[in-house]
N, C-alpha and C. Protein backbone atom coordinates (compact mmCIF):
# COMPACT_ATOMS: atom_id res chain seq x y z
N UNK A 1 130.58 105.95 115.70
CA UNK A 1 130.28 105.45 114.38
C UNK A 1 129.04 106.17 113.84
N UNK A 2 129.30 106.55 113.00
CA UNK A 2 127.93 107.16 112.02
C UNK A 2 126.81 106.13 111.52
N UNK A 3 126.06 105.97 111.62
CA UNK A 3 125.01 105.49 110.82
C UNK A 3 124.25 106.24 110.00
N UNK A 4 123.93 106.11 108.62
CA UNK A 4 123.37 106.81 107.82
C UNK A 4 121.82 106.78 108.25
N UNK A 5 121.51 108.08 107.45
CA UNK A 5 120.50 108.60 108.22
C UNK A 5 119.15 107.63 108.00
N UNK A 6 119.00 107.41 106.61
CA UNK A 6 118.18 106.54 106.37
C UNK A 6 118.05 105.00 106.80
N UNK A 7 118.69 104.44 107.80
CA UNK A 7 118.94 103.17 108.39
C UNK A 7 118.41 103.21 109.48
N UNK A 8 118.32 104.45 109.93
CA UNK A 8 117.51 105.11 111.11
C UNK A 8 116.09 104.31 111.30
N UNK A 9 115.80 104.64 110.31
CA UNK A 9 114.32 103.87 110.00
C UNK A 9 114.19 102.65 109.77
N UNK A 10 113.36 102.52 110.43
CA UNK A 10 113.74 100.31 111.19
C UNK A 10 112.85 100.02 109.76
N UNK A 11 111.77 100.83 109.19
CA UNK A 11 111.08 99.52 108.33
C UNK A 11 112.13 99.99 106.87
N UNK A 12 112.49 100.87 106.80
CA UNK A 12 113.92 101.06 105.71
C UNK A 12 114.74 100.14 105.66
N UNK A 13 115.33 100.32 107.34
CA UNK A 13 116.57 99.22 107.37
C UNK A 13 116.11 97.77 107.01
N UNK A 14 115.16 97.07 107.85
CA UNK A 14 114.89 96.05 106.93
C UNK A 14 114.38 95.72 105.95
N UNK A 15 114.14 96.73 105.12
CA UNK A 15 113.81 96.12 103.68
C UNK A 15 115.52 96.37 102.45
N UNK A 16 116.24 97.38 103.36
CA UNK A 16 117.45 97.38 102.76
C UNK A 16 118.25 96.15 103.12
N UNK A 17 118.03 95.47 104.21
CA UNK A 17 119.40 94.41 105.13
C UNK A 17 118.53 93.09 103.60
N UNK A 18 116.94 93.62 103.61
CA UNK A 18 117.02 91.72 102.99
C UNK A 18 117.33 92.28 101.64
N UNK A 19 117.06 93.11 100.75
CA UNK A 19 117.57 93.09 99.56
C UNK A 19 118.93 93.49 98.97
N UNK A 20 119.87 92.83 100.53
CA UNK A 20 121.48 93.15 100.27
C UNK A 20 121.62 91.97 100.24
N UNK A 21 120.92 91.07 101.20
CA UNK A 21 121.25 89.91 100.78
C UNK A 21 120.49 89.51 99.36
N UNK A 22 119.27 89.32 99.28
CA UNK A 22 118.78 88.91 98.29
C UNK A 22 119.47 89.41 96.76
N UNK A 23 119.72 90.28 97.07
CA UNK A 23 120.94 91.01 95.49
C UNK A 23 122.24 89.85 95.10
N UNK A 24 122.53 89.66 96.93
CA UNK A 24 124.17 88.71 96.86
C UNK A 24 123.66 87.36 96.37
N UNK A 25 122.34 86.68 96.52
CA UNK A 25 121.74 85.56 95.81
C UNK A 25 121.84 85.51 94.82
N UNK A 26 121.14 86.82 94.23
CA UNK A 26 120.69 87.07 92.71
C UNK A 26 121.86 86.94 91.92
N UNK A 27 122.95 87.93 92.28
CA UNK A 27 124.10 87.44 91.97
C UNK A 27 125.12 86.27 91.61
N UNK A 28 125.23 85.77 93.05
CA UNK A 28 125.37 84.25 92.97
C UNK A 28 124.88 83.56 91.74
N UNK A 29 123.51 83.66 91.38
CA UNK A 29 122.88 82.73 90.86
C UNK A 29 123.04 83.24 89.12
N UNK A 30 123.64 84.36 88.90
CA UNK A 30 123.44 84.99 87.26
C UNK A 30 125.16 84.19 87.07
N UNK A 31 125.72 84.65 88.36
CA UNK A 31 127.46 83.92 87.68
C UNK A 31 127.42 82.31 87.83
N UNK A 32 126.77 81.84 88.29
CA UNK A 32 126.42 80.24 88.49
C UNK A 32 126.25 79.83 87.30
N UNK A 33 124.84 80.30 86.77
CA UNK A 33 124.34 80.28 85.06
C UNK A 33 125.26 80.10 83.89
N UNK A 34 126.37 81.29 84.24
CA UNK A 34 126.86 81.69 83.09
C UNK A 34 128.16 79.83 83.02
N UNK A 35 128.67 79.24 84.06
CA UNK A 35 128.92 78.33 84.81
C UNK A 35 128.62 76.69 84.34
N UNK A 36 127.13 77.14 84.52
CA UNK A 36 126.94 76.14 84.51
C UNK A 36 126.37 75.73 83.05
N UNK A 37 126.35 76.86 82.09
CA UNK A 37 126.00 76.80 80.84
C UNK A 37 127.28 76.31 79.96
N UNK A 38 128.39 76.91 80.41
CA UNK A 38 129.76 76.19 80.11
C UNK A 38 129.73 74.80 80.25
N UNK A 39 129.11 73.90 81.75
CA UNK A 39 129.18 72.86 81.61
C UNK A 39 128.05 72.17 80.93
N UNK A 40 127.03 72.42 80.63
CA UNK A 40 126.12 72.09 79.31
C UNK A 40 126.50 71.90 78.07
N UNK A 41 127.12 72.87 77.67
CA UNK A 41 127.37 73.05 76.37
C UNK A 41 129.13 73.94 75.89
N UNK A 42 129.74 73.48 74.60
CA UNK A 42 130.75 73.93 74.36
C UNK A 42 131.13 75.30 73.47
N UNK A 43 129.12 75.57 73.50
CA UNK A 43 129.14 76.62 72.42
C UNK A 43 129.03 77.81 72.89
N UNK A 44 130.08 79.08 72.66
CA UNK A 44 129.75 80.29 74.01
C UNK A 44 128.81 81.41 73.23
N UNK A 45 128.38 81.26 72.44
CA UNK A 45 126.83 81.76 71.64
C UNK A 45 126.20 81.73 72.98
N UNK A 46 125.79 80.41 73.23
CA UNK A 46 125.18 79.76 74.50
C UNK A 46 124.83 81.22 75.74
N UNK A 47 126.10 81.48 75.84
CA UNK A 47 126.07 82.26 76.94
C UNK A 47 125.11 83.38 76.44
N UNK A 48 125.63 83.98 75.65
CA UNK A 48 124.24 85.07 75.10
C UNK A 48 122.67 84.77 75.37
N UNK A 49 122.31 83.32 75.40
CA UNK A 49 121.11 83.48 75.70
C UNK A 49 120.64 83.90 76.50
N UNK A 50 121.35 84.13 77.92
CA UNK A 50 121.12 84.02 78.98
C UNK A 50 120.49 86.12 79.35
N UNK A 51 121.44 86.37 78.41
CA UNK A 51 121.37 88.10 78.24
C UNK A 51 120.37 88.43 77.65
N UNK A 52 120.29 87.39 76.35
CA UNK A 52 118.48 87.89 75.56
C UNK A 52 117.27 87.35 76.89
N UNK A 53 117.45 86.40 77.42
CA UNK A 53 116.70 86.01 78.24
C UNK A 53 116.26 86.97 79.38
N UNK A 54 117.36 87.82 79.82
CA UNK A 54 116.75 88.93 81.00
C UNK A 54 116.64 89.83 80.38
N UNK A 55 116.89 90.32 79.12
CA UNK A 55 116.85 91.93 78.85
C UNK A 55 115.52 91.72 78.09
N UNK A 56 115.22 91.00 77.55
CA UNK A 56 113.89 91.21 76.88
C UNK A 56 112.60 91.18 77.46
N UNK A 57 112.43 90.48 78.45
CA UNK A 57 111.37 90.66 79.58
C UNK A 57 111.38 91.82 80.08
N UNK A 58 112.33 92.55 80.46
CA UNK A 58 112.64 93.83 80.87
C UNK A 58 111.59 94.69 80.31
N UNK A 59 112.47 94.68 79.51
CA UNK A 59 112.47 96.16 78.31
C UNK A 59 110.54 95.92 78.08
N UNK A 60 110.29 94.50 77.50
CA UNK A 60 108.76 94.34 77.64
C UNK A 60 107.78 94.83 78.48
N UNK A 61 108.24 94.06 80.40
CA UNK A 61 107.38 94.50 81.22
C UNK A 61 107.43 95.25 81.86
N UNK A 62 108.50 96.21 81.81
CA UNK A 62 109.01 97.31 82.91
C UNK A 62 108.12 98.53 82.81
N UNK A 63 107.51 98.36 81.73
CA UNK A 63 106.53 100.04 81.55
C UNK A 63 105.15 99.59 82.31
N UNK A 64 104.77 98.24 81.86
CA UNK A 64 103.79 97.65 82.57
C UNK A 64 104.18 97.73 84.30
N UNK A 65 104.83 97.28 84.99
CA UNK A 65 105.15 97.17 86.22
C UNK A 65 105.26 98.94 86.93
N UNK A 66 105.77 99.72 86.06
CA UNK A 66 105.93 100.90 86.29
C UNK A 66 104.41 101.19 86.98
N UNK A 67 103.55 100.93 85.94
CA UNK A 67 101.87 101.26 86.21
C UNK A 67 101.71 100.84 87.20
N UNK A 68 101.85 99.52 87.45
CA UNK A 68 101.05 98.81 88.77
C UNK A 68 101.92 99.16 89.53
N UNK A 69 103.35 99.77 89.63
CA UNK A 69 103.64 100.51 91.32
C UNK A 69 103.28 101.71 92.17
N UNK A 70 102.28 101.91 90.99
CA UNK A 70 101.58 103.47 90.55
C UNK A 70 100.36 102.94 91.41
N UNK A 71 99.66 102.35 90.81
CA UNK A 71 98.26 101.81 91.60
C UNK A 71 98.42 100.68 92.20
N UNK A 72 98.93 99.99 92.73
CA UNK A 72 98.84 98.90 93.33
C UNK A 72 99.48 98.91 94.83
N UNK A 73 99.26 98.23 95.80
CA UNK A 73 100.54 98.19 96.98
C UNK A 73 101.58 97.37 96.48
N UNK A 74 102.50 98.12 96.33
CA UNK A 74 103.55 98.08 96.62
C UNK A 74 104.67 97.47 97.23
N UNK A 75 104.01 96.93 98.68
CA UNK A 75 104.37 95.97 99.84
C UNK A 75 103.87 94.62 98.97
N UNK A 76 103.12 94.31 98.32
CA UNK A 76 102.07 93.01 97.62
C UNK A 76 102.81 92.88 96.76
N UNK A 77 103.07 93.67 95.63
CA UNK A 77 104.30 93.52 94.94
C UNK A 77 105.48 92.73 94.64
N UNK A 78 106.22 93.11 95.71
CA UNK A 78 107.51 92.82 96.10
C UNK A 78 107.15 91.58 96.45
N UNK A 79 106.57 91.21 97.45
CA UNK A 79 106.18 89.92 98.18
C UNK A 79 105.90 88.76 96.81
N UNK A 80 104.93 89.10 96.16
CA UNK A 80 104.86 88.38 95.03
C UNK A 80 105.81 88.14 93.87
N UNK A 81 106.85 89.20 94.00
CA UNK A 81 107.76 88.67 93.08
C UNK A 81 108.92 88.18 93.32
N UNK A 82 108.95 88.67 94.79
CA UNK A 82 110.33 87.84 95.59
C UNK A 82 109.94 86.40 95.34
N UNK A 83 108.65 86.07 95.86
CA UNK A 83 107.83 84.60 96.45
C UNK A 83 108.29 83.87 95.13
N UNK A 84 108.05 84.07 94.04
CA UNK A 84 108.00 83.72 92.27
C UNK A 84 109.75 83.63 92.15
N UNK A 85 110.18 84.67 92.48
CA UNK A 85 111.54 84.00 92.27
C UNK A 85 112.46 83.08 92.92
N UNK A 86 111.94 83.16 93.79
CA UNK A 86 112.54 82.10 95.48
C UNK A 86 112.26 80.74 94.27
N UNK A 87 110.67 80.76 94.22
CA UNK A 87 110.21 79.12 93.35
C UNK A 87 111.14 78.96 92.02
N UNK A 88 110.96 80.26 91.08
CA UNK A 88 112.14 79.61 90.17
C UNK A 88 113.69 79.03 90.36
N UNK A 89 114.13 80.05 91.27
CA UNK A 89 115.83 79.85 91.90
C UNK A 89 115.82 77.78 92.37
N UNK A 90 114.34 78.18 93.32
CA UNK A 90 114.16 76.11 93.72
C UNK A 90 114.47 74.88 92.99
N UNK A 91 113.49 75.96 91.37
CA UNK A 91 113.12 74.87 90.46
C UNK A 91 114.43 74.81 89.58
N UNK A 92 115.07 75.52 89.41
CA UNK A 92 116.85 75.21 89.03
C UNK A 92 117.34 74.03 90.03
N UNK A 93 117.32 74.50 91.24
CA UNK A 93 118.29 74.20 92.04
C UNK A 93 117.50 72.35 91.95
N UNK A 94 116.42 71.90 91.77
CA UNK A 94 116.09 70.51 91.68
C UNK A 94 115.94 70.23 90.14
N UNK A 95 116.05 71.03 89.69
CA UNK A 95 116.31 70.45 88.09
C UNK A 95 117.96 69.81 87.90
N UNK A 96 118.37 70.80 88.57
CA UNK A 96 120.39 70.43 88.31
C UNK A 96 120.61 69.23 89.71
N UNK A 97 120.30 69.44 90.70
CA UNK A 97 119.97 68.14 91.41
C UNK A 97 119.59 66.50 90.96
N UNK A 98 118.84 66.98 90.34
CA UNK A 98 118.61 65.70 89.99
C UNK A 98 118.82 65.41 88.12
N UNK A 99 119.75 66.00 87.84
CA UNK A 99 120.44 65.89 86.59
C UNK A 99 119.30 66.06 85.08
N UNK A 100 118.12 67.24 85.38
CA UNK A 100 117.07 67.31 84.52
C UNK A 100 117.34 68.64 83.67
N UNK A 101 118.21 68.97 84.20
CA UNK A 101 118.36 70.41 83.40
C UNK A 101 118.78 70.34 81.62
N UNK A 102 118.43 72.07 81.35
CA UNK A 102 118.97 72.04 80.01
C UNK A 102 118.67 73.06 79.64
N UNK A 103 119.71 73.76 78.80
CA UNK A 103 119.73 75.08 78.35
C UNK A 103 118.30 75.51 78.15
N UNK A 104 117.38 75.12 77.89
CA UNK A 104 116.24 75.59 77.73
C UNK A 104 115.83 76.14 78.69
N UNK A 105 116.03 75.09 79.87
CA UNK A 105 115.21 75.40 81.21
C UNK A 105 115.82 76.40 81.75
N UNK A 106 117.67 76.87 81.60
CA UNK A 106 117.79 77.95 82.47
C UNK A 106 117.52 79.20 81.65
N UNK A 107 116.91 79.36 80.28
CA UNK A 107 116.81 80.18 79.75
C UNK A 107 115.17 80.90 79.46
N UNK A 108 114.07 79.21 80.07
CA UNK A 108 113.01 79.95 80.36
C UNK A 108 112.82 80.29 81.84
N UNK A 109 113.47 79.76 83.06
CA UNK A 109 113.71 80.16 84.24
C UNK A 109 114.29 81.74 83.90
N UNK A 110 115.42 81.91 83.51
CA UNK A 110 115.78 83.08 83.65
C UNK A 110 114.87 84.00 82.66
N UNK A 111 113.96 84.32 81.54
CA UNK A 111 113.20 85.06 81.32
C UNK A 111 111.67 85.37 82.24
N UNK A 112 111.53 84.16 82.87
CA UNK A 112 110.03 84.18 83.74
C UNK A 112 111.48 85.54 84.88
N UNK A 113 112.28 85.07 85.73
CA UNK A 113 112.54 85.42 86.86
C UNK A 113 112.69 87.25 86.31
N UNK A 114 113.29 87.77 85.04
CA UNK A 114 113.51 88.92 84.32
C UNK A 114 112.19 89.69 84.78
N UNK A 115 110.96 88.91 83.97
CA UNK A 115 109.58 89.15 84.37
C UNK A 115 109.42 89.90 85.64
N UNK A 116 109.98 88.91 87.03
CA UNK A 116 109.41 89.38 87.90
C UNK A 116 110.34 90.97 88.47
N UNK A 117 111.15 90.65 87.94
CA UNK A 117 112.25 91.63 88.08
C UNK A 117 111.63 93.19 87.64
N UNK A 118 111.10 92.75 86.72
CA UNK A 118 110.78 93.81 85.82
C UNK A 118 109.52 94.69 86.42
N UNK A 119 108.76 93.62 87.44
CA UNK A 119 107.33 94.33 88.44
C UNK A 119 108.17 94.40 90.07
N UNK A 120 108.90 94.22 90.25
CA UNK A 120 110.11 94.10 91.53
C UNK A 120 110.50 95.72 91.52
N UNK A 121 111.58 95.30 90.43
CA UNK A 121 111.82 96.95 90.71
C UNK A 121 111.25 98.30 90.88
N UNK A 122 110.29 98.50 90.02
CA UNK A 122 109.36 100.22 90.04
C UNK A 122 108.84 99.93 91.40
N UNK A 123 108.38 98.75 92.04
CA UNK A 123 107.49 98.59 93.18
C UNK A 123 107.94 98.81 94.50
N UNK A 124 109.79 98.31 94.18
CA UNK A 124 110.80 98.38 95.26
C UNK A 124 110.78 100.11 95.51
N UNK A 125 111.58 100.50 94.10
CA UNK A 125 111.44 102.26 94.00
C UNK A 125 110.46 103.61 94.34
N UNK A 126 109.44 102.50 94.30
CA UNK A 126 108.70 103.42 94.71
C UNK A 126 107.97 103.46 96.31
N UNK A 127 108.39 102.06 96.60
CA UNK A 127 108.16 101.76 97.70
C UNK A 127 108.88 102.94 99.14
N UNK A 128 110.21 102.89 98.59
CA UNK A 128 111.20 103.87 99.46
C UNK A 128 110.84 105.10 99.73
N UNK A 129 109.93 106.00 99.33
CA UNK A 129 109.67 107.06 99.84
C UNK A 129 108.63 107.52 100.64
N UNK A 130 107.80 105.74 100.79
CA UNK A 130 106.54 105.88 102.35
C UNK A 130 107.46 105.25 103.11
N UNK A 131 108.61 105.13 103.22
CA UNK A 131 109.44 104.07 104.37
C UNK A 131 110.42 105.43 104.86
N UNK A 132 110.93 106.31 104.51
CA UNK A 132 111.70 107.62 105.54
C UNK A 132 111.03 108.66 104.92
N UNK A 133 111.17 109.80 105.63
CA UNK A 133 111.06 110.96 105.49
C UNK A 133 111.37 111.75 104.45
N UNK A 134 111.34 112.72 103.67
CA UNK A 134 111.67 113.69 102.14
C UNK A 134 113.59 113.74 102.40
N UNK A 135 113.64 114.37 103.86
CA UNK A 135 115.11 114.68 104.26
C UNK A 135 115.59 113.58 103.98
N UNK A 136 115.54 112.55 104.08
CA UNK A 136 116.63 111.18 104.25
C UNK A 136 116.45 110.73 103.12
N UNK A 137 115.63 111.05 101.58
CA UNK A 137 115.36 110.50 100.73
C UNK A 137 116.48 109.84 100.07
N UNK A 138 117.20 111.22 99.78
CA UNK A 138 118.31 110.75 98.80
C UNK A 138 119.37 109.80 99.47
N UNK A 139 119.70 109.87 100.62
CA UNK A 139 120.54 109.00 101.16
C UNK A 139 119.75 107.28 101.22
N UNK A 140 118.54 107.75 101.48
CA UNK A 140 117.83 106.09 101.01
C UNK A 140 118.16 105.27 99.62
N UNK A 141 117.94 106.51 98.70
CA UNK A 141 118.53 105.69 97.47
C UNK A 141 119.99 105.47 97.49
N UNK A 142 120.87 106.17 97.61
CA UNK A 142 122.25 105.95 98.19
C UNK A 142 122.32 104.84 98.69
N UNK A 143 121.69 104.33 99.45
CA UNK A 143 122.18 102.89 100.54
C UNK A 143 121.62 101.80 99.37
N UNK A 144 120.18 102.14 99.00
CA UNK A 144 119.81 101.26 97.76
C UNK A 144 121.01 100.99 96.29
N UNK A 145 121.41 102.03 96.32
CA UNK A 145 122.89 101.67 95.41
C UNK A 145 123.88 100.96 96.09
N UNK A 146 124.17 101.46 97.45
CA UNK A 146 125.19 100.69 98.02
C UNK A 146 125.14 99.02 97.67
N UNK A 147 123.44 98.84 98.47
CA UNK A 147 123.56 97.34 98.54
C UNK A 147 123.53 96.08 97.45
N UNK A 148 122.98 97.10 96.02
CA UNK A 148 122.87 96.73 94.85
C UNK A 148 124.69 96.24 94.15
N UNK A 149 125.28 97.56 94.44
CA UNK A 149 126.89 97.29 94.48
C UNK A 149 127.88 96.34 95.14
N UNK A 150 127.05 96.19 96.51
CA UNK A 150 128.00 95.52 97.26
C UNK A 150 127.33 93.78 96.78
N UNK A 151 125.98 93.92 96.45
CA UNK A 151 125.49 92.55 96.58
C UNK A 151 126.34 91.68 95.07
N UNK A 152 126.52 92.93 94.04
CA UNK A 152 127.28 92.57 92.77
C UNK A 152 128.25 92.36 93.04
N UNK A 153 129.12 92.48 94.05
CA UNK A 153 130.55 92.31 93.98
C UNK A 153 130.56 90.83 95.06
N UNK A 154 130.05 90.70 95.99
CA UNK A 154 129.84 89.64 96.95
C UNK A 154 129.06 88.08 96.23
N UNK A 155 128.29 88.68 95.61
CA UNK A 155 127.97 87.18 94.88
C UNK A 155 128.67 86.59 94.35
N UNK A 156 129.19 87.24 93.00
CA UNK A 156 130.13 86.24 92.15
C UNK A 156 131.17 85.77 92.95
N UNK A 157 131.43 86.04 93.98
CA UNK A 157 132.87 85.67 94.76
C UNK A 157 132.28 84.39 95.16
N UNK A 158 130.85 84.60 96.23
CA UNK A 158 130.82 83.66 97.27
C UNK A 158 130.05 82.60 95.96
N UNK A 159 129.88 82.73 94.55
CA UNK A 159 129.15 81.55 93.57
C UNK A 159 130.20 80.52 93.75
N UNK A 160 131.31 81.14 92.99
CA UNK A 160 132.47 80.15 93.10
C UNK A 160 132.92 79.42 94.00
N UNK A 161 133.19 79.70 95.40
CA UNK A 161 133.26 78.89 96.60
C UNK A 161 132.34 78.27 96.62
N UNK A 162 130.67 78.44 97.04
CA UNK A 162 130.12 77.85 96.95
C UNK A 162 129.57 76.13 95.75
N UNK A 163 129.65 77.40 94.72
CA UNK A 163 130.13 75.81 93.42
C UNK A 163 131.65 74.55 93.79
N UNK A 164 132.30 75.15 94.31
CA UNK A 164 133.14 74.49 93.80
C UNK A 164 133.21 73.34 95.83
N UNK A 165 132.42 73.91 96.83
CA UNK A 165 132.54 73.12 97.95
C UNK A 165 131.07 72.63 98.20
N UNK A 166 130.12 72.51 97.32
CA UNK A 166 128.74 71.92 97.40
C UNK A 166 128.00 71.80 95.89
N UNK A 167 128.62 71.85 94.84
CA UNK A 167 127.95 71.82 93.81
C UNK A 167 127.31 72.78 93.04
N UNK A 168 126.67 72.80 92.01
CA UNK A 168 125.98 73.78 91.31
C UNK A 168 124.59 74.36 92.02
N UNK A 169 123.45 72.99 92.26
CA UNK A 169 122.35 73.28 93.14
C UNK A 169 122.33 73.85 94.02
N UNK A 170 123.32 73.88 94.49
CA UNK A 170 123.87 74.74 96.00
C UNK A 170 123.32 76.35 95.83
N UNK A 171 124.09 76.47 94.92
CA UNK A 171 124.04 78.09 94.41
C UNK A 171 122.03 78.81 94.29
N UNK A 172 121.86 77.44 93.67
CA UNK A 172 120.57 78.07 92.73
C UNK A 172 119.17 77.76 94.37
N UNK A 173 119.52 77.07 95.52
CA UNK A 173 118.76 76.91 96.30
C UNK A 173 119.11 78.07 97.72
N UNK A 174 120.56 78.48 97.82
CA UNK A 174 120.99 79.64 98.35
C UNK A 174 120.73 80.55 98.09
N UNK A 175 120.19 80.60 96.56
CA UNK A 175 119.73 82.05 95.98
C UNK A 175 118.42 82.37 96.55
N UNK A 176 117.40 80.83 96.27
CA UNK A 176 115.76 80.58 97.08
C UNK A 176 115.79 81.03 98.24
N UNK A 177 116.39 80.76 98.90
CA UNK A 177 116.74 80.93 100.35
C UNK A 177 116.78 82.48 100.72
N UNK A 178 117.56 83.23 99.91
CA UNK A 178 118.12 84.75 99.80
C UNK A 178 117.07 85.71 99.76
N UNK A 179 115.95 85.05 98.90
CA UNK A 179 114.34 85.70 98.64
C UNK A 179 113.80 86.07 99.86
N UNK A 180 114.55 85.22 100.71
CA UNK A 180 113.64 84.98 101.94
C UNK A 180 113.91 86.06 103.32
N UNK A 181 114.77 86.32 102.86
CA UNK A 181 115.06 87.74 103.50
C UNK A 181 114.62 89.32 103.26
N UNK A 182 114.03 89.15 101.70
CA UNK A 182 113.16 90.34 101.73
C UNK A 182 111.99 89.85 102.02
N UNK A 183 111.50 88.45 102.26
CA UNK A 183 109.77 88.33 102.10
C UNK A 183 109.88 88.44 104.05
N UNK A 184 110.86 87.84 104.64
CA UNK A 184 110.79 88.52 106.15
C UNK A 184 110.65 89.69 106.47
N UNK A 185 111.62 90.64 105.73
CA UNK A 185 111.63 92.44 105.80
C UNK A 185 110.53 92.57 105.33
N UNK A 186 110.03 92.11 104.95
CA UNK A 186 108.38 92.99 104.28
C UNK A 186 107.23 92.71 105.90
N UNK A 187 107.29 91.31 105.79
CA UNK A 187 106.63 90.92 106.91
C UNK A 187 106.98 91.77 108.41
N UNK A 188 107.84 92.09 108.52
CA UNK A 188 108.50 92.94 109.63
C UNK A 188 108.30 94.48 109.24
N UNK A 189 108.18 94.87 108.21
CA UNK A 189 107.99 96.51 108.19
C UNK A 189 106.01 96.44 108.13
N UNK A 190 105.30 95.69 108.17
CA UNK A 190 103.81 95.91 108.18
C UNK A 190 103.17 96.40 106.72
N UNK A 191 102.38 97.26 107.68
CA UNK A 191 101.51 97.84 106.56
C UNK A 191 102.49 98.99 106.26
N UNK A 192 102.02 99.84 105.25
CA UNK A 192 102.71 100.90 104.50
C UNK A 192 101.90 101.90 104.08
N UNK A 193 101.71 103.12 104.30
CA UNK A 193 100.52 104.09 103.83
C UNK A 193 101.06 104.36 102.77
């Protein structure tokens, strides 16, 4: 069996194994939304919010976040924005628990979580090239697409099972949970020059 080259590298591999899962959370939790906004409300406008809600944080903080993956660690980063989204994914998952929710809330949940997304990514990206070697680069990003792909196609599947054999909260505290696999891979790859 082949193993790609970049998996080679143990603090690679685990920061790729948790953000395959953590992607299949993230996932989970955007087709849950769209879900559970249906059962809120009868108006499918509705659903659009959910799109202004992540793309506009984006587009806002992504030049900002760009900077700080520039000067900042990188490893601190990630940790802090995984940590921030684990708490929002929670604070769904006990808002719809205990029957407090409302379009509002998954629409300022989902612009804060965009936010962190938006200092997540450049920090993730740039993170990958003190974790292997120049040679294995491109195949690093390669696997980083893989797991981004595979985590998109695996969530929405396992949302629906999951919704439909434990509820909505289910989803949005599985997702919390999911965080928790890159904030281990971080903890397990150390320091980072």
């Amino acid at each position: 069996m082949h193993i790609p080259p970049a998996l080679k590298h143990r603090k690679f591999f685990l920061l790729w194994l948790g953000l395959l899962i953590s992607i299949a959370g993230t996932q989970m939790q955007i087709w849950a939304l769209f879900w559970h906004i249906r059962d809120l409300t009868d108006q499918p406008i509705a659903v659009s919010g959910i799109g202004l809600a992540r793309i506009l944080p984006v587009i806002i903080f992504s030049l900002i976040g760009g900077v700080l993956a520039d000067s900042a660690n990188r490893r601190k980063i990630i940790f802090i924005t995984q940590s921030i989204a684990a708490l929002l994914a929670l604070a769904l998952g006990l808002f719809t628990q205990f029957g407090h929710i409302t379009l509002w809330h998954i629409y300022v949940i989902t612009g804060l979580n965009a936010i962190a997304i938006a200092f997540d990514g450049p920090a993730r990206q740039a993170l990958v090239p003190n974790l292997v070697p120049a040679k294995d680069l491109p195949n690093a990003f390669s696997m980083t697409s893989i797991a981004f792909q595979t985590g998109s196609v695996v969530g929405p599947a396992l949302s629906g099972i999951v919704i439909a054999a434990w509820g909505q909260q289910a989803v949005y505290y599985i997702n919390a949970a999911s965080f928790l696999a890159v904030i281990i891979a971080l903890a397990g790859i150390g320091d980072v020059p």
